[in-house]
Protein backbone atom coordinates (compact mmCIF):
# COMPACT_ATOMS: atom_id res chain seq x y z
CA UNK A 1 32.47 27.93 -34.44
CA UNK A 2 33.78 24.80 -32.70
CA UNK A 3 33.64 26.38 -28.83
CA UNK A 4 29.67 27.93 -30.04
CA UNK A 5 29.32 23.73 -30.92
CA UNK A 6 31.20 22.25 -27.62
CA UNK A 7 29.01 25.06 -25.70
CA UNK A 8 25.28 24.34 -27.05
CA UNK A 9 26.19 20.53 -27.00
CA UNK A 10 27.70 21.18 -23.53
CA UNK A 11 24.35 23.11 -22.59
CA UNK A 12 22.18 20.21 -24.24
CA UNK A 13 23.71 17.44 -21.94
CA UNK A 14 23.09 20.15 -18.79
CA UNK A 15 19.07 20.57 -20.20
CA UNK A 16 18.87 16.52 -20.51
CA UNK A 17 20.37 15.78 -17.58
CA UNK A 18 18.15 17.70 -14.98
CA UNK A 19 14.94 16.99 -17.27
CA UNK A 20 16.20 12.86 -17.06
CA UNK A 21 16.43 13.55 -12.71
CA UNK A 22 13.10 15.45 -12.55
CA UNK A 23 11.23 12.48 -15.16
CA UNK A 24 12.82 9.90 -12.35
CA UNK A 25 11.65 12.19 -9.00
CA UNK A 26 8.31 12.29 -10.78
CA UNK A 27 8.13 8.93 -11.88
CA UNK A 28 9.24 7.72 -8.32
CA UNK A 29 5.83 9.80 -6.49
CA UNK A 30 3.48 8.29 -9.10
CA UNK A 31 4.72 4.67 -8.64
CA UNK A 32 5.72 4.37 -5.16
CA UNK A 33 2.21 4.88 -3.94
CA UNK A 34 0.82 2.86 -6.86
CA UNK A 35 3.22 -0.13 -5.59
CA UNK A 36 2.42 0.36 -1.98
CA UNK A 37 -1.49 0.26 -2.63
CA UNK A 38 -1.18 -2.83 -4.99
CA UNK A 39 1.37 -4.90 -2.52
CA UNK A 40 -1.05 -3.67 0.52
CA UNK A 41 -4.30 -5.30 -1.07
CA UNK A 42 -2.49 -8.72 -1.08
CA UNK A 43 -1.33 -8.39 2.60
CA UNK A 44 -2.67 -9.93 5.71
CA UNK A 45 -4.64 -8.22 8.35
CA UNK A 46 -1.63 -8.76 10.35
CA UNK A 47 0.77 -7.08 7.84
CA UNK A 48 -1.49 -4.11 7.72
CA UNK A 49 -1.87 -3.74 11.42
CA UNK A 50 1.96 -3.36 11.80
CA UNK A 51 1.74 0.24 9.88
CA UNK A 52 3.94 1.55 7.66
CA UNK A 53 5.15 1.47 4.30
CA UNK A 54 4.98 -1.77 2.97
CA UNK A 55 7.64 -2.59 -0.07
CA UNK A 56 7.13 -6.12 0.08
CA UNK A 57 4.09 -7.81 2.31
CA UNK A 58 5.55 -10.63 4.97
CA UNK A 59 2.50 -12.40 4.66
CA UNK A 60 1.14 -12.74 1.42
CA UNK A 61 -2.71 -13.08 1.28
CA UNK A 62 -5.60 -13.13 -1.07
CA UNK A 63 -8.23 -12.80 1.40
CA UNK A 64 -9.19 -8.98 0.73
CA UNK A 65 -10.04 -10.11 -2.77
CA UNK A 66 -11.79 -12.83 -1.20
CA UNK A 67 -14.14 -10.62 0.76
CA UNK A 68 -14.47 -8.59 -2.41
CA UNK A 69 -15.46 -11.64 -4.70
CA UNK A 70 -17.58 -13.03 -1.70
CA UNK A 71 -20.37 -10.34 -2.48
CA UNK A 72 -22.54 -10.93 -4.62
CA UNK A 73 -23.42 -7.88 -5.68
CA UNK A 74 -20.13 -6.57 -6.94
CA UNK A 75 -20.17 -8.76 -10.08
CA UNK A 76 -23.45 -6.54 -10.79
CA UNK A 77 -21.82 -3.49 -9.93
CA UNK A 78 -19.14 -4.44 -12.82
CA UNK A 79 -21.75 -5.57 -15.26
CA UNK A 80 -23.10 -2.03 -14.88
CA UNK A 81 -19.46 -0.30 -14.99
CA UNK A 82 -19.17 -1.73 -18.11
CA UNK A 83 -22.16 -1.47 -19.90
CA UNK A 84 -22.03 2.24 -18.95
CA UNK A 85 -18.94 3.01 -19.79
CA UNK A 86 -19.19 0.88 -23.15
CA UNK A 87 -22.55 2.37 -24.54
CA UNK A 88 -21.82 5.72 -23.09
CA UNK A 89 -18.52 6.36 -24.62
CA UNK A 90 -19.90 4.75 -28.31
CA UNK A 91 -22.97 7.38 -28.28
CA UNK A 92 -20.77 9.93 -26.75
CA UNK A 93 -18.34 10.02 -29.31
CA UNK A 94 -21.24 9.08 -32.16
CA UNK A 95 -23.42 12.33 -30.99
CA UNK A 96 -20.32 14.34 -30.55
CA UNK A 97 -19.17 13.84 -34.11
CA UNK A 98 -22.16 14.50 -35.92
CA UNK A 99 -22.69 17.47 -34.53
CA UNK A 100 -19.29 18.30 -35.08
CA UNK A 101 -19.76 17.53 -39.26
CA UNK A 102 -22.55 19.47 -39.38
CA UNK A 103 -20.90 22.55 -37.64
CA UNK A 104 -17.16 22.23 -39.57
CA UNK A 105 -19.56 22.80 -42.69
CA UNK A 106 -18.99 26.95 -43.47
CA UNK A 107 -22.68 26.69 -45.45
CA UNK A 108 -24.59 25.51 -42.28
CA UNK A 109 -27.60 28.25 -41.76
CA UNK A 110 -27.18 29.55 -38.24
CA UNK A 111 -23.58 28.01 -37.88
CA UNK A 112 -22.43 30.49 -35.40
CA UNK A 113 -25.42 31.17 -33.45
CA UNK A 114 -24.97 26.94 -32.68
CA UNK A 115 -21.46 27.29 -31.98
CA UNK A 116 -21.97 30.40 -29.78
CA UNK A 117 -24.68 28.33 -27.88
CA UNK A 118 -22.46 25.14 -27.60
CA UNK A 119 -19.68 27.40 -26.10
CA UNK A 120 -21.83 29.16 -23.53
CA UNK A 121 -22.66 25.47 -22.01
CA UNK A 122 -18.93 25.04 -21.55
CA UNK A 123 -19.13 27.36 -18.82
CA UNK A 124 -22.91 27.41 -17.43
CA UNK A 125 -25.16 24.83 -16.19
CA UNK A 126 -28.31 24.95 -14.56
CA UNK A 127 -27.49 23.35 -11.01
CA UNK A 128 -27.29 20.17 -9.35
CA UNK A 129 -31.38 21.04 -8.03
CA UNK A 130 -32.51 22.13 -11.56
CA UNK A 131 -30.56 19.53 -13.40
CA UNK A 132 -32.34 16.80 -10.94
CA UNK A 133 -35.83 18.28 -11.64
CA UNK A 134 -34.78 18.23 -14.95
CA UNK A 135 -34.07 14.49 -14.54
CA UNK A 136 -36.92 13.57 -12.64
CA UNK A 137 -39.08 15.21 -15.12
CA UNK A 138 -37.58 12.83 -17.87
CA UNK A 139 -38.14 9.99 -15.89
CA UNK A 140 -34.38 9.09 -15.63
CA UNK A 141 -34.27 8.75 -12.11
CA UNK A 142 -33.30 4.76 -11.25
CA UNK A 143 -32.73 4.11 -15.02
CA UNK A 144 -29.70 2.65 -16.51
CA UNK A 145 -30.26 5.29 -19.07
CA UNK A 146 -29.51 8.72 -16.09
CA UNK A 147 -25.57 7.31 -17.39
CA UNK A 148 -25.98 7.58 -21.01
CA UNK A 149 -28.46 10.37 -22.09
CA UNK A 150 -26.84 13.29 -20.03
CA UNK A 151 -23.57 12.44 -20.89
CA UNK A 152 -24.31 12.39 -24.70
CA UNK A 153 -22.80 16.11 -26.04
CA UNK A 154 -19.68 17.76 -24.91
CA UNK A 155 -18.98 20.43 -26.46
CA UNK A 156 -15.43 20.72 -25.90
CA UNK A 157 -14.76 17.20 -27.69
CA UNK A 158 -17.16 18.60 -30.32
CA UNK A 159 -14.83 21.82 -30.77
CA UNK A 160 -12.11 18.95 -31.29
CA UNK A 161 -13.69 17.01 -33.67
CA UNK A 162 -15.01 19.84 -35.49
CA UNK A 163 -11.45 21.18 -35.73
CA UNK A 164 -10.38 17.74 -37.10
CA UNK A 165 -13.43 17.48 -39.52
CA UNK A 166 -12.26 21.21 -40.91
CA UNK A 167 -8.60 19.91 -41.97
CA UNK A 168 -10.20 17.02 -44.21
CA UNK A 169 -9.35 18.61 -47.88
CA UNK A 170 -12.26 19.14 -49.70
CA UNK A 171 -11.23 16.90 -52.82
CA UNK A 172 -11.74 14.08 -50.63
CA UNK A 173 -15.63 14.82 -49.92
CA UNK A 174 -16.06 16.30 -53.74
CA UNK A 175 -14.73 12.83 -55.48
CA UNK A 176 -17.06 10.63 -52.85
CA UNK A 177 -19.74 12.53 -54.04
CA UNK A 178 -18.89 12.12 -57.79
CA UNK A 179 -19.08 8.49 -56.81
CA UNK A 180 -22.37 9.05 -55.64
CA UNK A 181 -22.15 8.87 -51.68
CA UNK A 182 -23.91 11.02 -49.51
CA UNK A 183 -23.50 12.51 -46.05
CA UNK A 184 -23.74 9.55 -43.74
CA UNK A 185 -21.64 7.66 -46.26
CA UNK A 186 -19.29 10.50 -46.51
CA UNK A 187 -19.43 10.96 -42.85
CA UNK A 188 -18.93 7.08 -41.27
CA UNK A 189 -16.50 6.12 -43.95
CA UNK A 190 -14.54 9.02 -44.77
CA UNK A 191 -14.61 11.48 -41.84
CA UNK A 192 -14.85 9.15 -38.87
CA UNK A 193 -11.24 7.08 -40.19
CA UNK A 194 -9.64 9.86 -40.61
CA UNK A 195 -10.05 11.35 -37.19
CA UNK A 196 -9.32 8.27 -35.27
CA UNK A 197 -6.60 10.49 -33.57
CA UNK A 198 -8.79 12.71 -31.99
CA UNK A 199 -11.85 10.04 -30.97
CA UNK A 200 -9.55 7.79 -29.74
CA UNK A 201 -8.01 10.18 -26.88
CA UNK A 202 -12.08 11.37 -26.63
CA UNK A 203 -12.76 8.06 -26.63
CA UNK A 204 -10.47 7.28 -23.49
CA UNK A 205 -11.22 11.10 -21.82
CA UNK A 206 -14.71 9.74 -21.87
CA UNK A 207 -14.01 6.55 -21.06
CA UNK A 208 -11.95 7.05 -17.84
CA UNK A 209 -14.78 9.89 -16.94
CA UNK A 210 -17.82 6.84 -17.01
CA UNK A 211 -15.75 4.36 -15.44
CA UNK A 212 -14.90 6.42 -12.52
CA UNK A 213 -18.46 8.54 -12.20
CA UNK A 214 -20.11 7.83 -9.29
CA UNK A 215 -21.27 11.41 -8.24
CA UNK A 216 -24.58 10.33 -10.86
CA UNK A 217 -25.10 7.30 -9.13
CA UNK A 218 -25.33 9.45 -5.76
CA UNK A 219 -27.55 11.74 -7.39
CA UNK A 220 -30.32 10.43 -9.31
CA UNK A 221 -29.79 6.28 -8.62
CA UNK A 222 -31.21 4.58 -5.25
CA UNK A 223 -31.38 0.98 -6.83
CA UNK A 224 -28.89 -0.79 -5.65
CA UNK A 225 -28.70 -2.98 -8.77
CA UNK A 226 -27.56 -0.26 -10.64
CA UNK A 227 -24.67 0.79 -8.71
CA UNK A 228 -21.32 0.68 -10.55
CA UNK A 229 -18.29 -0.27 -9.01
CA UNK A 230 -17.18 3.17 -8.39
CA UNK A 231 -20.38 3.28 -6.16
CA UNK A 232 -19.61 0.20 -4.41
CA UNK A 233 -16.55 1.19 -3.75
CA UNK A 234 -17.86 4.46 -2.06
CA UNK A 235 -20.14 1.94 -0.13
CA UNK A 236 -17.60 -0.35 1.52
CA UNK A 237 -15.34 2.89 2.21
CA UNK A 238 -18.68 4.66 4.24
CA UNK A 239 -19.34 1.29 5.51
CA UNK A 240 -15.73 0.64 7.05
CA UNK A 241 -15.31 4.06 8.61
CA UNK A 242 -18.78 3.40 9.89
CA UNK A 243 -17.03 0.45 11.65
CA UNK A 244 -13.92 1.89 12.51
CA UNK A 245 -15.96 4.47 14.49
CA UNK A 246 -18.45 1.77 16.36
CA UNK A 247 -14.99 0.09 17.50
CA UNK A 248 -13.02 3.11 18.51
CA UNK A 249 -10.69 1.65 21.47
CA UNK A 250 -11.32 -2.00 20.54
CA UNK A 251 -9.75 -4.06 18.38
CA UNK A 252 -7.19 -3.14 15.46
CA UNK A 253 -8.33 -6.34 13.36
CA UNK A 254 -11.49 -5.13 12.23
CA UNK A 255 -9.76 -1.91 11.09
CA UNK A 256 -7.29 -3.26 9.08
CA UNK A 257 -9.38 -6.05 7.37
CA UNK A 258 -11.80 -3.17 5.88
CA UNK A 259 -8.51 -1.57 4.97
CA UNK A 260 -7.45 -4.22 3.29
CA UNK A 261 -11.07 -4.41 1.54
CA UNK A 262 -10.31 -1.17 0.55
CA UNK A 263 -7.11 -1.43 -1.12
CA UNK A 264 -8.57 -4.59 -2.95
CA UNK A 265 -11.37 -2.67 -4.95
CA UNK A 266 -9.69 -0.09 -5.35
CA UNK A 267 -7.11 -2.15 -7.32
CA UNK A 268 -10.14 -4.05 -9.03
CA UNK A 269 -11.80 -0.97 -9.91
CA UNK A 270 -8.59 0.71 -11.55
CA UNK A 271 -7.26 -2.43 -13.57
CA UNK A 272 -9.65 -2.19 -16.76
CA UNK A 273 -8.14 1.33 -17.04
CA UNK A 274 -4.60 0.58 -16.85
CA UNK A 275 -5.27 -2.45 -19.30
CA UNK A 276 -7.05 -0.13 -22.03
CA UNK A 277 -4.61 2.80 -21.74
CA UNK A 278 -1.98 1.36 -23.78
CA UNK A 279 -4.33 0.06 -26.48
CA UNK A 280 -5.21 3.29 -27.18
CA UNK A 281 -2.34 5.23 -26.72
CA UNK A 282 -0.96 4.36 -30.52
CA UNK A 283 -3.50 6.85 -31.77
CA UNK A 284 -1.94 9.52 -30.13
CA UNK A 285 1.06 9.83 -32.03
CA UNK A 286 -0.07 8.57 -35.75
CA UNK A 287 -0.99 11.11 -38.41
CA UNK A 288 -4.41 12.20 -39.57
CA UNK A 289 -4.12 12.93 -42.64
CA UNK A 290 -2.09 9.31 -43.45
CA UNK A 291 -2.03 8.42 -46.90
CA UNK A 292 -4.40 11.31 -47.90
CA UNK A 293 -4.59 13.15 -51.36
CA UNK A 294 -1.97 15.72 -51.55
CA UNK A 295 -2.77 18.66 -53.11
């Protein structure tokens, strides 16, 4: 009995040890091109001219965020990023929930003919040329609202919440209603706590998806004024290869000041993200079904 122990314990610290060295190796290629992005955007032209990996810029600068702040526009571009992001995640996960109450409810006429429909739009569409007739039909095209309508149902975080709805014990909806509330009451202040598990990591998904989207923007919006950052930032990128090909054989500092521009939004376009991840990571882990009648 004691070698079976010393064994399994010995074959434990083997099993910890190589997942502790591949966690690091991993770690180190996620972070070391984070870092070298980050300390790039607050380097000189001159720093970025000299190539390389930079660890540590010799000349610190703040002009790329400068450049950045300089236009005008890109404070409007943020406005946009995050009224888009904030109103479409809110109706997103709103829409997404009450149509997955309805469906967790076995009694719903038609149930499975909905659910069966809602699956088969998990894996057809109509087209990007349909889908922009479609939108120019509805008059979305150069509206704020091409961001929010579209992305209102997905049926894969409605399979999710519907999943999460079905766990909710049924004593808990019968003794609401012997105190007299109905549906929506049931539904905002019973089944929507509850879940906060599942629409908080649908509510980042989502998030993270609207805050990066720019492909919609391409599509459907020509206003400038309505470009998000992720837009802009697709501008100044087409804008500095642009120049980098008009000054092919002249000089480097032109190059490596849109470089730096670059690296500057790109930074100013991820932060929001990395700032909201860890608010809403807590959800992940707590339970459910939390001080809940046990039955």
């Amino acid at each position: 009995m004691h070698v079976k122990a010393a064994k399994r314990d010995w074959d434990s610290r083997i099993f910890d040890s190589i997942n502790i060295v591949l966690l690091v190796i991993f770690a180190v290629i996620i972070v070391v091109p984070l870092w070298n992005v980050v300390i790039s955007s607050f380097s000189s032209g001159r720093a970025l001219a000299e190539g390389g990996f930079i660890f540590w810029p010799s000349e610190l600068s703040l002009e790329n965020y400068r450049a950045v702040f300089r236009d005008s526009t890109i404070w409007q571009s943020f406005l946009i990023s995050v009224a888009k992001t904030v109103i479409g995640v809110l109706t997103h996960v709103f829409f997404c929930a009450m149509v997955g109450y309805g469906l967790s409810k076995k009694n719903v006429r038609g149930r499975k003919f909905y659910v069966a429909m809602g699956v088969i739009t998990m894996f057809f569409s109509g087209g990007m040329i349909p889908t922009y007739l479609l939108m120019k039909s509805l008059g979305l095209l150069n509206s704020f609202w091409v961001y929010i309508i579209p992305a209102l149902l997905s049926f894969y975080d409605v399979i999710i919440l519907m999943n999460f709805f079905r766990n909710v014990p049924d004593s808990l909806e019968e003794s609401a209603k012997i105190d007299g509330a109905g549906d929506w009451r049931i539904f905002i202040s019973l089944y929507i706590p509850l879940s906060m598990p599942a629409i908080a990591t649908i509510v980042l998904f989502n998030g993270v998806g609207q805050w990066n989207d720019f492909m919609t923007t391409k599509l459907y919006v020509t206003d400038q004024w309505l470009y998000p950052l992720q837009m802009k930032l697709y501008e100044i990128i087409v804008q500095s290869q642009t120049q980098s090909m008009q000054n092919i054989g002249g000089s480097a500092v032109i190059e490596t000041a849109t470089k730096g521009v670059q690296l500057a939004t790109i930074v100013i376009t991820t932060l929001p993200i990395v700032v909201v991840y860890p608010l809403l990571q807590k959800y992940f882990i707590s339970g459910m079904m939390l001080g809940a009648v046990k039955e």
